[in-house]
C-alpha atoms as a PDB file:
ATOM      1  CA  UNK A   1     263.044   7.967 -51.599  1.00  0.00           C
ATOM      2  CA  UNK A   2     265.693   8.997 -54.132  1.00  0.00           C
ATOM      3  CA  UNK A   3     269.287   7.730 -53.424  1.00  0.00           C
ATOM      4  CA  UNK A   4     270.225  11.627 -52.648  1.00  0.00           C
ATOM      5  CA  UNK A   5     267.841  11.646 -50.231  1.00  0.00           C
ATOM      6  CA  UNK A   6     268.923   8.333 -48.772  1.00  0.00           C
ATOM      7  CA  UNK A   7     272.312   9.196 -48.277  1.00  0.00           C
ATOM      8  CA  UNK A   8     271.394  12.800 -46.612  1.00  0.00           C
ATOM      9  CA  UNK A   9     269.708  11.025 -43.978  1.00  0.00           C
ATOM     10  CA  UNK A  10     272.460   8.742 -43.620  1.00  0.00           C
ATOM     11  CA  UNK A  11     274.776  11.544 -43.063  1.00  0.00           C
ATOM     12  CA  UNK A  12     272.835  13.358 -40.742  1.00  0.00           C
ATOM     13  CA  UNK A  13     272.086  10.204 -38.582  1.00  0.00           C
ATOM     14  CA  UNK A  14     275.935   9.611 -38.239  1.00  0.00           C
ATOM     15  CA  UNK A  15     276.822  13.450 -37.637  1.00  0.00           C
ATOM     16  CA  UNK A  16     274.154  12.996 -34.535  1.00  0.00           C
ATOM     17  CA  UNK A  17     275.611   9.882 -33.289  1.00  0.00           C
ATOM     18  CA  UNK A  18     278.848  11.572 -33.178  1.00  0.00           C
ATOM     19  CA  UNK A  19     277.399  14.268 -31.267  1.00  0.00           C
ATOM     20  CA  UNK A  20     276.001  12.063 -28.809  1.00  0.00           C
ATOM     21  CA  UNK A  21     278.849  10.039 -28.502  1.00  0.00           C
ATOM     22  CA  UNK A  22     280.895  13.274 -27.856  1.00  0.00           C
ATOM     23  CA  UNK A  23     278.627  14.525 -25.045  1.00  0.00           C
ATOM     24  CA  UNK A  24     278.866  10.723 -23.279  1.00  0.00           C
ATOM     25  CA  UNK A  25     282.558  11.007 -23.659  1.00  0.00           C
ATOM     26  CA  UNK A  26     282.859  14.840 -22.607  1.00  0.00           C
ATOM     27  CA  UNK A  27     280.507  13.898 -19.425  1.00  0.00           C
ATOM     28  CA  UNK A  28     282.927  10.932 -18.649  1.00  0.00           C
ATOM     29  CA  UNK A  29     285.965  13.398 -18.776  1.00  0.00           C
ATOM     30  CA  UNK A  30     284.618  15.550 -16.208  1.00  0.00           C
ATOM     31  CA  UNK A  31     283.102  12.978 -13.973  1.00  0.00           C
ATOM     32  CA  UNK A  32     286.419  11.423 -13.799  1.00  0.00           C
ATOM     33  CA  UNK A  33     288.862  14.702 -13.932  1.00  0.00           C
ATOM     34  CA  UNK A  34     286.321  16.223 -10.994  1.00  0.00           C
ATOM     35  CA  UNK A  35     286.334  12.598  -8.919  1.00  0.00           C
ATOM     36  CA  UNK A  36     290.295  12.615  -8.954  1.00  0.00           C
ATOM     37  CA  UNK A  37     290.610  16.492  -7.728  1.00  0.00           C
ATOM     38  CA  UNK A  38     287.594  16.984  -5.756  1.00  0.00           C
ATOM     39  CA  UNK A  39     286.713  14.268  -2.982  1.00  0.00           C
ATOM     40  CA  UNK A  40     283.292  16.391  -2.633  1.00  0.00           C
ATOM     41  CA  UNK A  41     282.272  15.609  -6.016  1.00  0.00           C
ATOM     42  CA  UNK A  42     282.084  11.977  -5.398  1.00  0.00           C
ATOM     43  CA  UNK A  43     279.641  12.316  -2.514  1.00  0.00           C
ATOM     44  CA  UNK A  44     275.711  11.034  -2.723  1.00  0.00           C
ATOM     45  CA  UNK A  45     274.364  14.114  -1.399  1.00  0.00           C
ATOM     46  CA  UNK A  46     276.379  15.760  -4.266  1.00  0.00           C
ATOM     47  CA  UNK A  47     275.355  13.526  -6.900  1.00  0.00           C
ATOM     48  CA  UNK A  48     272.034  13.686  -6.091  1.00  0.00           C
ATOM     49  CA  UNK A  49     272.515  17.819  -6.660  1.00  0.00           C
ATOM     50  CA  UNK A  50     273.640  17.351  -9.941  1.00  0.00           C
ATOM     51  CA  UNK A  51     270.892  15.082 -10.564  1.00  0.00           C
ATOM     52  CA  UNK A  52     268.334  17.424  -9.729  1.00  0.00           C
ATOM     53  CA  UNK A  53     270.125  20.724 -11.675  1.00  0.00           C
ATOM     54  CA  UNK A  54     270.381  18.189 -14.950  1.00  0.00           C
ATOM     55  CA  UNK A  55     266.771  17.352 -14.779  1.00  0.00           C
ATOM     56  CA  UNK A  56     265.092  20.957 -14.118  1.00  0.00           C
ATOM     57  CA  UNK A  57     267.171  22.122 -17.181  1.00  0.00           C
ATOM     58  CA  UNK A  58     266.753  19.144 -18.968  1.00  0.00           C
ATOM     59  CA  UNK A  59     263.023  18.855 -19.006  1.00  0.00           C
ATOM     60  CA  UNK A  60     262.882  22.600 -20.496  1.00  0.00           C
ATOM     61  CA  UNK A  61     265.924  21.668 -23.023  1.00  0.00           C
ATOM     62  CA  UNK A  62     263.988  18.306 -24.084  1.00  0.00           C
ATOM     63  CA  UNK A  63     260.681  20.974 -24.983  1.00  0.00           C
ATOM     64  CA  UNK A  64     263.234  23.373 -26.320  1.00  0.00           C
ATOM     65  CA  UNK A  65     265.075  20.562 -29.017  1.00  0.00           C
ATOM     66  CA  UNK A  66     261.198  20.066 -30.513  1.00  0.00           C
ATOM     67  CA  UNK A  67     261.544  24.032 -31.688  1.00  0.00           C
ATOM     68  CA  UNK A  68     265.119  23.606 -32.541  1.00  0.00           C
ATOM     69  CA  UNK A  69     264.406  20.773 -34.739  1.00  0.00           C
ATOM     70  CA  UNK A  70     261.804  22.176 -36.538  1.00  0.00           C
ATOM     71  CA  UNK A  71     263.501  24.686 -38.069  1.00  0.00           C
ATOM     72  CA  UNK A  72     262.234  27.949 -35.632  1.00  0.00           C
ATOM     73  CA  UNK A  73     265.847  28.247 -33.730  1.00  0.00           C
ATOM     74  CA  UNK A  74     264.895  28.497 -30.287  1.00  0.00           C
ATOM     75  CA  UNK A  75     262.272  30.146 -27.889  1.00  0.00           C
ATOM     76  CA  UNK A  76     263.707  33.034 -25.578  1.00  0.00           C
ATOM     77  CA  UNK A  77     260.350  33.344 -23.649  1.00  0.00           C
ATOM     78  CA  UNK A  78     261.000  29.624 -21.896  1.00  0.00           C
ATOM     79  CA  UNK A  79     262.175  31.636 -18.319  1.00  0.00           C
ATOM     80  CA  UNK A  80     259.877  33.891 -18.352  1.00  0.00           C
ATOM     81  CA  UNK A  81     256.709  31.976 -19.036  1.00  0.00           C
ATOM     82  CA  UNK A  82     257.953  29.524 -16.445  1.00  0.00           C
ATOM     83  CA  UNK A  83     257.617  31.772 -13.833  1.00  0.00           C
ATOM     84  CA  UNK A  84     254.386  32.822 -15.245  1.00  0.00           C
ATOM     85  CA  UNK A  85     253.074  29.039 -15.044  1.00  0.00           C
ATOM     86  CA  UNK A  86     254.695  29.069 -11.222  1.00  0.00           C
ATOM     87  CA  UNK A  87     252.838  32.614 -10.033  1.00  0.00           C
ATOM     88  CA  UNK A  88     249.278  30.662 -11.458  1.00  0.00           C
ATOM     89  CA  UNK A  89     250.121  27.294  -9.822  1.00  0.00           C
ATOM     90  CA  UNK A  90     250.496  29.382  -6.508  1.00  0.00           C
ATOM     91  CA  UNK A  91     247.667  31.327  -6.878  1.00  0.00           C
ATOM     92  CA  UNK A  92     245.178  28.731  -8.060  1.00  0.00           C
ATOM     93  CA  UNK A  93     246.660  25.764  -5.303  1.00  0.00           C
ATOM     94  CA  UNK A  94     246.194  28.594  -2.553  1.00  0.00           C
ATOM     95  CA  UNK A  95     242.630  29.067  -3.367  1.00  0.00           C
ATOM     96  CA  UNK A  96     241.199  25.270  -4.598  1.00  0.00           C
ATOM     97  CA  UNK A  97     243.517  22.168  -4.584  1.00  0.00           C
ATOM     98  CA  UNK A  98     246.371  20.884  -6.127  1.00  0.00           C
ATOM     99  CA  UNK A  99     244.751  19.014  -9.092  1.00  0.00           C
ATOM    100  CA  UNK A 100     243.263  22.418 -10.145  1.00  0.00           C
ATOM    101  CA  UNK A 101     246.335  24.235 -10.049  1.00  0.00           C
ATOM    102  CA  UNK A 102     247.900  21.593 -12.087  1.00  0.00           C
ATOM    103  CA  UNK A 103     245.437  21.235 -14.632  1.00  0.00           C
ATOM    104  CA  UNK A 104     245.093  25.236 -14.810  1.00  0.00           C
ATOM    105  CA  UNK A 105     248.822  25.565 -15.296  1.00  0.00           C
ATOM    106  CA  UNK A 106     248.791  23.311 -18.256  1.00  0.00           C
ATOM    107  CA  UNK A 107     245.859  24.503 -19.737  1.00  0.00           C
ATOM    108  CA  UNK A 108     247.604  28.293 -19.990  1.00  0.00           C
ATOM    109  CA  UNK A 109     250.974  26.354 -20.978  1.00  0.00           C
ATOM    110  CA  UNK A 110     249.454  24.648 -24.055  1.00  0.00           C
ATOM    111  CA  UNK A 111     247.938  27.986 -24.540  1.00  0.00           C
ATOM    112  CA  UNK A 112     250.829  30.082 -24.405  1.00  0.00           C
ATOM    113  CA  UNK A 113     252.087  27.513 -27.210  1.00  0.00           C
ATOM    114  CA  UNK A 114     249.817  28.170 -29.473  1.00  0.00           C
ATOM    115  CA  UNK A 115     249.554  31.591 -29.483  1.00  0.00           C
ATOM    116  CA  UNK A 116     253.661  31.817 -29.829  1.00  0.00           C
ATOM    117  CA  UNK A 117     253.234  29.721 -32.619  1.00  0.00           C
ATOM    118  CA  UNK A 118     250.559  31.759 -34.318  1.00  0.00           C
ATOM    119  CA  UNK A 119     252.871  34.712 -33.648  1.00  0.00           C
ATOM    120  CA  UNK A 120     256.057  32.927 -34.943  1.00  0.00           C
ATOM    121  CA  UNK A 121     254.390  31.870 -37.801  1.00  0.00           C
ATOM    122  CA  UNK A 122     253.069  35.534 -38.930  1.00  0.00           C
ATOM    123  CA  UNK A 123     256.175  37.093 -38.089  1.00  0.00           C
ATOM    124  CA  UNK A 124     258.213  34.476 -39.533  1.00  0.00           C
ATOM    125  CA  UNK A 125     261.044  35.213 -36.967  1.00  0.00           C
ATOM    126  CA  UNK A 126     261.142  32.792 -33.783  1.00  0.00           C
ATOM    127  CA  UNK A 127     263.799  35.092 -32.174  1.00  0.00           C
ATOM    128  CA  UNK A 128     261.383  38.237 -32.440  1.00  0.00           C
ATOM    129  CA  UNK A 129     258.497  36.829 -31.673  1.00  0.00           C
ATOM    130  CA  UNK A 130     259.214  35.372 -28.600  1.00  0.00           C
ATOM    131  CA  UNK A 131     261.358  37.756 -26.755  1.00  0.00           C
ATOM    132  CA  UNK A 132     258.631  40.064 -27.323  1.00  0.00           C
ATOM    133  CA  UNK A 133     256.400  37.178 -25.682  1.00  0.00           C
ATOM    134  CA  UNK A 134     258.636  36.585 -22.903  1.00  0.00           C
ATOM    135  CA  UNK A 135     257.654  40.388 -21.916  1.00  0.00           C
ATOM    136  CA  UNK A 136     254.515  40.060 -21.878  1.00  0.00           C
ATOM    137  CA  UNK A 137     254.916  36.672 -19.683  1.00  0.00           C
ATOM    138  CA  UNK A 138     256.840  38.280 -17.226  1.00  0.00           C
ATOM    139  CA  UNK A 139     255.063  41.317 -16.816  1.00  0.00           C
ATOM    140  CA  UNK A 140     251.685  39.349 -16.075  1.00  0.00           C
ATOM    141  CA  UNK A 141     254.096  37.211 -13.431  1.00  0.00           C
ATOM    142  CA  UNK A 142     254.624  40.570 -12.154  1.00  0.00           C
ATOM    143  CA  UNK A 143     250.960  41.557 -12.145  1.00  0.00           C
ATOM    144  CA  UNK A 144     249.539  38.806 -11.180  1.00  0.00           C
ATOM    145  CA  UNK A 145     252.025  38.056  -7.985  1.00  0.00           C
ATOM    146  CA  UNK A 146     251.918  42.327  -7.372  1.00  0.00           C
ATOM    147  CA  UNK A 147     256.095  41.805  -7.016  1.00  0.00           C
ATOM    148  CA  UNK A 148     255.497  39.878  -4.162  1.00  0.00           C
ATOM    149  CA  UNK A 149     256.267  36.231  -2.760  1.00  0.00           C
ATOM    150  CA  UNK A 150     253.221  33.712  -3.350  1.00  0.00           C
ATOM    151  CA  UNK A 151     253.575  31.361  -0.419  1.00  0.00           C
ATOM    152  CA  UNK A 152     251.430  28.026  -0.526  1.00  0.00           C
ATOM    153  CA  UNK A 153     250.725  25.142   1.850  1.00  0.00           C
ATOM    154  CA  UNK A 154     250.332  21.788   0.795  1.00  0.00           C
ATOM    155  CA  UNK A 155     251.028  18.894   1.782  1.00  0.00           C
ATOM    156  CA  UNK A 156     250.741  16.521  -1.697  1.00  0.00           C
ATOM    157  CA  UNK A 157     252.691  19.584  -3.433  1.00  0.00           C
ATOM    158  CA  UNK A 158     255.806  19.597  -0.992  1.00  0.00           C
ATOM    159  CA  UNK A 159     255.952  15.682  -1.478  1.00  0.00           C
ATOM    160  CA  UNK A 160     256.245  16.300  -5.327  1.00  0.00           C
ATOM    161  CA  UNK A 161     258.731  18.540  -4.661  1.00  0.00           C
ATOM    162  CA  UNK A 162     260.976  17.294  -2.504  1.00  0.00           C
ATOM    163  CA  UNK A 163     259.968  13.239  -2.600  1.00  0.00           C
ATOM    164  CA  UNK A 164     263.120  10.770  -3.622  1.00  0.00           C
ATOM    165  CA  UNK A 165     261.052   7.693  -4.938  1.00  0.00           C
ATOM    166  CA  UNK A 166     263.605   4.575  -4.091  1.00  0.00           C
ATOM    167  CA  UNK A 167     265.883   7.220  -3.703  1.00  0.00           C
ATOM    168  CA  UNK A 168     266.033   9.585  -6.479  1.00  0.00           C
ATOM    169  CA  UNK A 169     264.346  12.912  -7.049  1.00  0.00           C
ATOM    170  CA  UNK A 170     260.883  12.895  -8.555  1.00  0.00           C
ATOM    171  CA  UNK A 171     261.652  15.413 -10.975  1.00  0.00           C
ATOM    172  CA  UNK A 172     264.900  13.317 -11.821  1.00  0.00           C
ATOM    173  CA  UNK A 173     262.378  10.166 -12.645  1.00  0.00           C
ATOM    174  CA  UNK A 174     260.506  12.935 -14.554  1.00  0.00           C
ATOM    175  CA  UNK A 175     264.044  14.197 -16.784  1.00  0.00           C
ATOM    176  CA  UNK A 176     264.114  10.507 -17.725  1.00  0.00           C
ATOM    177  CA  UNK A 177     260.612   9.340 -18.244  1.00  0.00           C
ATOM    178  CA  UNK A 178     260.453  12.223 -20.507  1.00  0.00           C
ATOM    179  CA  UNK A 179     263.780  11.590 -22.025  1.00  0.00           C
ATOM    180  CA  UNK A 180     262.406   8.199 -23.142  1.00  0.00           C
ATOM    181  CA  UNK A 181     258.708   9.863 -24.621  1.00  0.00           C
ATOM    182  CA  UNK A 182     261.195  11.989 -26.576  1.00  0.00           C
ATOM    183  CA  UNK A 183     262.880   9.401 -28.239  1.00  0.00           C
ATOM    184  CA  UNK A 184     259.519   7.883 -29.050  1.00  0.00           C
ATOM    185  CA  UNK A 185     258.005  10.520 -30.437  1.00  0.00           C
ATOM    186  CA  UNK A 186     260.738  11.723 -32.744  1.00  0.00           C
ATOM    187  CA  UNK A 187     261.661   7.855 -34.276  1.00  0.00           C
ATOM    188  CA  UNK A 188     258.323   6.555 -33.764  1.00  0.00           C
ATOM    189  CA  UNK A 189     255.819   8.836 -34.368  1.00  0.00           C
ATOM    190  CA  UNK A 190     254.031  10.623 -36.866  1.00  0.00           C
ATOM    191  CA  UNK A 191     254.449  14.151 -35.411  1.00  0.00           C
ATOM    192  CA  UNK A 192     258.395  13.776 -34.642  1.00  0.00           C
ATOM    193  CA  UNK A 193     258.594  12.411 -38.442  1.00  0.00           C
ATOM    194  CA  UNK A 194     256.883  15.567 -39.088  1.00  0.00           C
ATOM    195  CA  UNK A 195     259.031  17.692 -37.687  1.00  0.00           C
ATOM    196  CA  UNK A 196     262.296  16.425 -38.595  1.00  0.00           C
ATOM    197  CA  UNK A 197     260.762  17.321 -42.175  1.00  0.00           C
ATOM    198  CA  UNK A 198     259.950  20.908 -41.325  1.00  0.00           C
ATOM    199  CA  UNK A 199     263.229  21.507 -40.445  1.00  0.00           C
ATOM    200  CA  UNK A 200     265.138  20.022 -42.772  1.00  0.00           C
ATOM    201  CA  UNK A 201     263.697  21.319 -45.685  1.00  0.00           C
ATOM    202  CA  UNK A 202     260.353  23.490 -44.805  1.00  0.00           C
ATOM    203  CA  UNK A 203     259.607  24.089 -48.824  1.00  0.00           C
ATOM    204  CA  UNK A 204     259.776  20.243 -49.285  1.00  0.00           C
ATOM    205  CA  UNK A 205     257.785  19.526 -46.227  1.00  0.00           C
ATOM    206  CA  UNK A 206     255.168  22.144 -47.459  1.00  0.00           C
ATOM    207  CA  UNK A 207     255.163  20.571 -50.818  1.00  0.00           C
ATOM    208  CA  UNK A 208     254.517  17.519 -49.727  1.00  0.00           C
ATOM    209  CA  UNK A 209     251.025  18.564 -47.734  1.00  0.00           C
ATOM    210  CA  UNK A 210     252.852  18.798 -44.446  1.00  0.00           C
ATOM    211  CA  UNK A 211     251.012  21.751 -42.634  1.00  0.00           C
ATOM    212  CA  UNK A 212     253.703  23.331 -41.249  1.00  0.00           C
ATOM    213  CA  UNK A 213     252.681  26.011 -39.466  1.00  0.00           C
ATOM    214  CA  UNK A 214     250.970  23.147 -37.312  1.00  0.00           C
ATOM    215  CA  UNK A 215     253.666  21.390 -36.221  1.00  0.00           C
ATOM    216  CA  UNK A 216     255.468  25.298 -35.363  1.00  0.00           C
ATOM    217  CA  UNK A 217     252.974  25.753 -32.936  1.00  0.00           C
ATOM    218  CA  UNK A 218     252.644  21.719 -31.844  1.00  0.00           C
ATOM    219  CA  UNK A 219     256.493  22.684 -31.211  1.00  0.00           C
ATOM    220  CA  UNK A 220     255.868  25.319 -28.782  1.00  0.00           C
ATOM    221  CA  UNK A 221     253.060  23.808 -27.127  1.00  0.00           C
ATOM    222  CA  UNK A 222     255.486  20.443 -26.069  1.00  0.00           C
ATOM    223  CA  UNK A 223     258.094  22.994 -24.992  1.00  0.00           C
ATOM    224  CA  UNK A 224     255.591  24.890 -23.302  1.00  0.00           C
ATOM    225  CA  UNK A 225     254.422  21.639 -21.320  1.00  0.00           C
ATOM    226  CA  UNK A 226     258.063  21.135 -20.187  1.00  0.00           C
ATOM    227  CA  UNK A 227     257.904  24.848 -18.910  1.00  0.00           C
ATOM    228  CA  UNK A 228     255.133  23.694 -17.308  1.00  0.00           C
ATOM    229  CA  UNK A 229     255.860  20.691 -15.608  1.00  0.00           C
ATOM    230  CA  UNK A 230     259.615  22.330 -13.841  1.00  0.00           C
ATOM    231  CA  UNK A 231     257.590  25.467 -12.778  1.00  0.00           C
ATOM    232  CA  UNK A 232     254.831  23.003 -10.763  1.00  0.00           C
ATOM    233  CA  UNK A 233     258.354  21.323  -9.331  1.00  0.00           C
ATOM    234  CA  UNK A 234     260.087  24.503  -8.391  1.00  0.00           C
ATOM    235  CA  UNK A 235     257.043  26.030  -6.552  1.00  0.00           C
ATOM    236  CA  UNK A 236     256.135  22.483  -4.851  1.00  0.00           C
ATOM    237  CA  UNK A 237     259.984  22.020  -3.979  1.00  0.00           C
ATOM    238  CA  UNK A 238     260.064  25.357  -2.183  1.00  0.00           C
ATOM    239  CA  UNK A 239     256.513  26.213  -1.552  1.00  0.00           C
ATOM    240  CA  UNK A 240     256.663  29.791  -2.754  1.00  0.00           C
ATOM    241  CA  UNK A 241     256.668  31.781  -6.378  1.00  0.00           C
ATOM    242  CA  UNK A 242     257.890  35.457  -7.510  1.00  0.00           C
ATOM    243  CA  UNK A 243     257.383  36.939 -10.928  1.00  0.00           C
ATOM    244  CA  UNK A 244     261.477  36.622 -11.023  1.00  0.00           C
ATOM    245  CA  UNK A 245     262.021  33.185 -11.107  1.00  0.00           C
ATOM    246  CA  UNK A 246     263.987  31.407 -14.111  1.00  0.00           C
ATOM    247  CA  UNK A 247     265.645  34.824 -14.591  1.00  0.00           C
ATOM    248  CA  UNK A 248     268.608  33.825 -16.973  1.00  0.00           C
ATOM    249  CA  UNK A 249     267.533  30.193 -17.584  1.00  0.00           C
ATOM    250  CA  UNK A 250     266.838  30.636 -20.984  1.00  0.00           C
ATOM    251  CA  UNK A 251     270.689  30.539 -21.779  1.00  0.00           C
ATOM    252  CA  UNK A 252     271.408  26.907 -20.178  1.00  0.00           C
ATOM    253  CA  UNK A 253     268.694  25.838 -21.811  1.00  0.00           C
ATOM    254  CA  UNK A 254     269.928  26.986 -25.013  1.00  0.00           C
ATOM    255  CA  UNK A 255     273.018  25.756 -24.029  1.00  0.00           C
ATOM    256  CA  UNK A 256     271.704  22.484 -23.245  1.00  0.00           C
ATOM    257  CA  UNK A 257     270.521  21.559 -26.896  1.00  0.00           C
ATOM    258  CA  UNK A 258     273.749  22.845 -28.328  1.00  0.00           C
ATOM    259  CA  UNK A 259     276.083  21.195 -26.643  1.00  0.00           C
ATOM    260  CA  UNK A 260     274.036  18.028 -27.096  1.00  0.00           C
ATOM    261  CA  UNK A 261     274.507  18.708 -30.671  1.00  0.00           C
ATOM    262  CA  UNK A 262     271.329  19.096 -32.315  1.00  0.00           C
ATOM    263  CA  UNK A 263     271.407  21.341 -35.466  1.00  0.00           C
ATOM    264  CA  UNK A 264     271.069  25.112 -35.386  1.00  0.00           C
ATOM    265  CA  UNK A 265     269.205  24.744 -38.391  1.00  0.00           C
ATOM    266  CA  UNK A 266     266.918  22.414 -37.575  1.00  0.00           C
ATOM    267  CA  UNK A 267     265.942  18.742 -39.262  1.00  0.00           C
ATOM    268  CA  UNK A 268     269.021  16.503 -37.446  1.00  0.00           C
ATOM    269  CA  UNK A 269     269.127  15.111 -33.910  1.00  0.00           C
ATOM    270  CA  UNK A 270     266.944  14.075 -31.435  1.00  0.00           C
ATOM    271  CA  UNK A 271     266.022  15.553 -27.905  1.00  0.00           C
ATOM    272  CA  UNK A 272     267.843  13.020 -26.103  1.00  0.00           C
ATOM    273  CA  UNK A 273     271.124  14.655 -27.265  1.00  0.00           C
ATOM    274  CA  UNK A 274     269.409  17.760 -25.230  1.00  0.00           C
ATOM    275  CA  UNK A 275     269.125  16.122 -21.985  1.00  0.00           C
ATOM    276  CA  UNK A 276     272.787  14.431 -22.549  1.00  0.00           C
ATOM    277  CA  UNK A 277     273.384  18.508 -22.816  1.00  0.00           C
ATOM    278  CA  UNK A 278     271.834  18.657 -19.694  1.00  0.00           C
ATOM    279  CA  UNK A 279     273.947  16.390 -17.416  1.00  0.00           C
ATOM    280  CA  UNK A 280     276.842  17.903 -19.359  1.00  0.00           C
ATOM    281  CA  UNK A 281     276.421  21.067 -18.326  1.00  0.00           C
ATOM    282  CA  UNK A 282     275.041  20.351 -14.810  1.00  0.00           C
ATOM    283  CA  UNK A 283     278.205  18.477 -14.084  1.00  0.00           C
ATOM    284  CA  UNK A 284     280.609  20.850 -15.246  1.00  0.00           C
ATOM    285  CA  UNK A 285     278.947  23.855 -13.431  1.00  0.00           C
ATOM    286  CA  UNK A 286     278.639  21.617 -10.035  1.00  0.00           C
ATOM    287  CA  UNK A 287     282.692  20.867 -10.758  1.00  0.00           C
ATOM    288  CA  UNK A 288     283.019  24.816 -10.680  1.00  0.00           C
ATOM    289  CA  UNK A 289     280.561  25.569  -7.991  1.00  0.00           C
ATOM    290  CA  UNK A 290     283.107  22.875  -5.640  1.00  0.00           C
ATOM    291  CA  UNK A 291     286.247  24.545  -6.468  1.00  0.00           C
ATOM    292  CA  UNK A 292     284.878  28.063  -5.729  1.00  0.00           C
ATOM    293  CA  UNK A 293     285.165  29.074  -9.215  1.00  0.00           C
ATOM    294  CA  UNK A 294     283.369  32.966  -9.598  1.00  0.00           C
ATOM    295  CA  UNK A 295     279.985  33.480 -11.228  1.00  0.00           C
ATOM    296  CA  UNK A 296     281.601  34.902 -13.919  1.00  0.00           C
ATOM    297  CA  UNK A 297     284.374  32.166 -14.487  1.00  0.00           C
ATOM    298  CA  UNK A 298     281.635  29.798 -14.847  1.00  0.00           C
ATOM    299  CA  UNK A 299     279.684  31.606 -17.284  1.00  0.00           C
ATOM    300  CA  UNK A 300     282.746  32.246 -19.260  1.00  0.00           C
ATOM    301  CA  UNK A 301     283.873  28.592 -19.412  1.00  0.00           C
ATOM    302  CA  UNK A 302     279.965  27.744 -20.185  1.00  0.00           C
ATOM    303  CA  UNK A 303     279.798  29.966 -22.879  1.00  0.00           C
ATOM    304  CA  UNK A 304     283.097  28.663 -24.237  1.00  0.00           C
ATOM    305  CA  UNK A 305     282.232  25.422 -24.387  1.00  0.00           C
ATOM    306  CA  UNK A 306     278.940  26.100 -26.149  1.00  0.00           C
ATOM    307  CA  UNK A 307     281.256  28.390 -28.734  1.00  0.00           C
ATOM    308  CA  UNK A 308     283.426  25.216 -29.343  1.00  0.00           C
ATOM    309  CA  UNK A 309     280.619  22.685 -29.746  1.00  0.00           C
ATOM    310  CA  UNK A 310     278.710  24.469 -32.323  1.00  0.00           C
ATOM    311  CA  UNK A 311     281.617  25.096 -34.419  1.00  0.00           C
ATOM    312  CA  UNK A 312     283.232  21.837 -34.378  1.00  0.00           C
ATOM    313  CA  UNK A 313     279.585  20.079 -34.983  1.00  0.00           C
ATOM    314  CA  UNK A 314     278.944  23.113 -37.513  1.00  0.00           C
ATOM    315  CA  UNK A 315     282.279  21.987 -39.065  1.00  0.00           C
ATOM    316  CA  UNK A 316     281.036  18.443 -39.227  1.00  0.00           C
ATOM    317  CA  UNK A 317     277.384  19.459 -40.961  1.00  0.00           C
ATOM    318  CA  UNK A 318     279.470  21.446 -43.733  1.00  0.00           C
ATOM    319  CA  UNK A 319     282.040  18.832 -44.163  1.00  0.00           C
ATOM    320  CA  UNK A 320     279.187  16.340 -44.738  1.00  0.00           C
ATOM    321  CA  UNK A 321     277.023  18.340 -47.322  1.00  0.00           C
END
């Protein structure tokens, strides 16, 4: 490795730390500014809320930061094939068991991957490609559910759903079980080495063998998984799926692995600065929600904070070229 190339990855491994280090400190602010002016934020039941909002969008944003990092932006079909993946788990668990309908909804899920990452890599716009495949997802939700309400009854699903293991959520033990694989994969293994090099410099990474158009559509497979696994949690939680579920998701996902820091152009960051995007945002929409702020209050301070952490980590990235 040539001494250029040392001290780029020295740079961008300190502009991430700062990121994280500014989402800990930004969470801390509005734990403690929402504690000392609203008693009802304080409260287990609430915390336990929070908990649960933080790790539905932060299983999707932790799938989502594998795109973002490897240089294809982000995925706008995540909402749409998510309810998808929910209308199938309903369908299938109505009709056989609950393994089935599991294994069935991952099976499409690692297949909805790779055929957005065959598409992103012909088109050679992420953006385009998926919108268009978010379409097609929801109109098969649509289809497939005829615009109705799927209802199922199952015991072992409503316990996945709604089950607080030692006290916390099961899909909150899920956020940070993944959280931790994340980390793994993207120091530790092979693929996350892999595609940290796509995105930080895709004409190196092809010169150097690396078959990139693999690791596009490995990408979209892990955040398809992550799709997955909240759509089998929102139908088990409340035992029923529509072909309008996730409507609108896709931007606090987004949000999620901006906030966290991770750069827009790929190659720096890892997904745990996602989920820390997560519990960010969860906590300062539950702050909101408390103090009766409006729908569109919240979305405006949301969107403003996203606006300010991009450009001050954007500021960062071209201060450190």
């Amino acid at each position: 490795m040539t001494s250029i190339a040392i001290a780029r990855k020295s740079i961008g491994r300190r502009t991430w730390r700062f990121a994280s280090l500014a989402a800990v400190a930004t969470i801390v602010i509005i734990a403690v500014v929402a504690g000392l002016t609203t008693p009802a934020f304080l409260t287990v039941g609430n915390g336990l809320v929070i908990i649960r909002a933080a790790s539905m969008t932060g299983i999707v944003a932790i799938g989502m930061s594998y795109v973002t990092l490897s240089g294809n932006l982000f995925a706008l079909s995540a909402s749409a094939l998510g309810a998808l993946l929910a209308v199938i788990f309903a369908l299938v668990t109505a009709q056989t068991d609950l393994p089935a309908g599991i294994a069935v909804v991952l099976v499409g899920a690692v297949l909805a991957g790779v055929l957005q990452g065959v598409a992103v890599n012909l088109t050679g716009n992420p953006i385009i490609a998926t919108l268009a495949f978010g379409a097609v997802f929801r109109g098969l939700a649509s289809v497939l559910s005829g615009n109705g309400v799927l209802r199922i009854h199952n015991t072992a699903a409503a316990w996945i759903g709604t089950a607080r293991p030692l006290g916390v959520p099961t899909q909150s033990w899920t956020f940070v079980f993944l959280a931790a694989v994340s980390w793994l994969v993207i120091r530790k293994a092979r693929l996350g080495r892999q595609i940290i090099l796509s995105g930080a410099n895709r004409e190196a990474a092809v010169a150097s063998g690396l078959r990139v158009n693999i690791v596009t559509c490995l990408a979209l497979v892990m955040l398809s998984v992550g799709v997955a696994i909240v759509a089998i949690f929102t139908v088990a939680q409340f035992s029923e799926a529509r072909s309008n579920l996730f409507s609108g998701y896709d931007f606090d996902y987004i949000a999620a692995v901006l906030v966290g820091g991770i750069a827009l152009r790929g190659g720096q960051g890892t997904p745990l600065q996602a989920a820390l995007g997560a519990v960010l945002i969860a906590l300062l929409e539950n702050f909101m929600l408390l103090n009766n702020v409006s729908g569109g209050l919240l979305m405006t301070v949301v969107g403003t904070v996203v606006v300010g952490a991009i450009s001050v980590f954007h500021l960062l990235q071209g201060k450190n070229r």
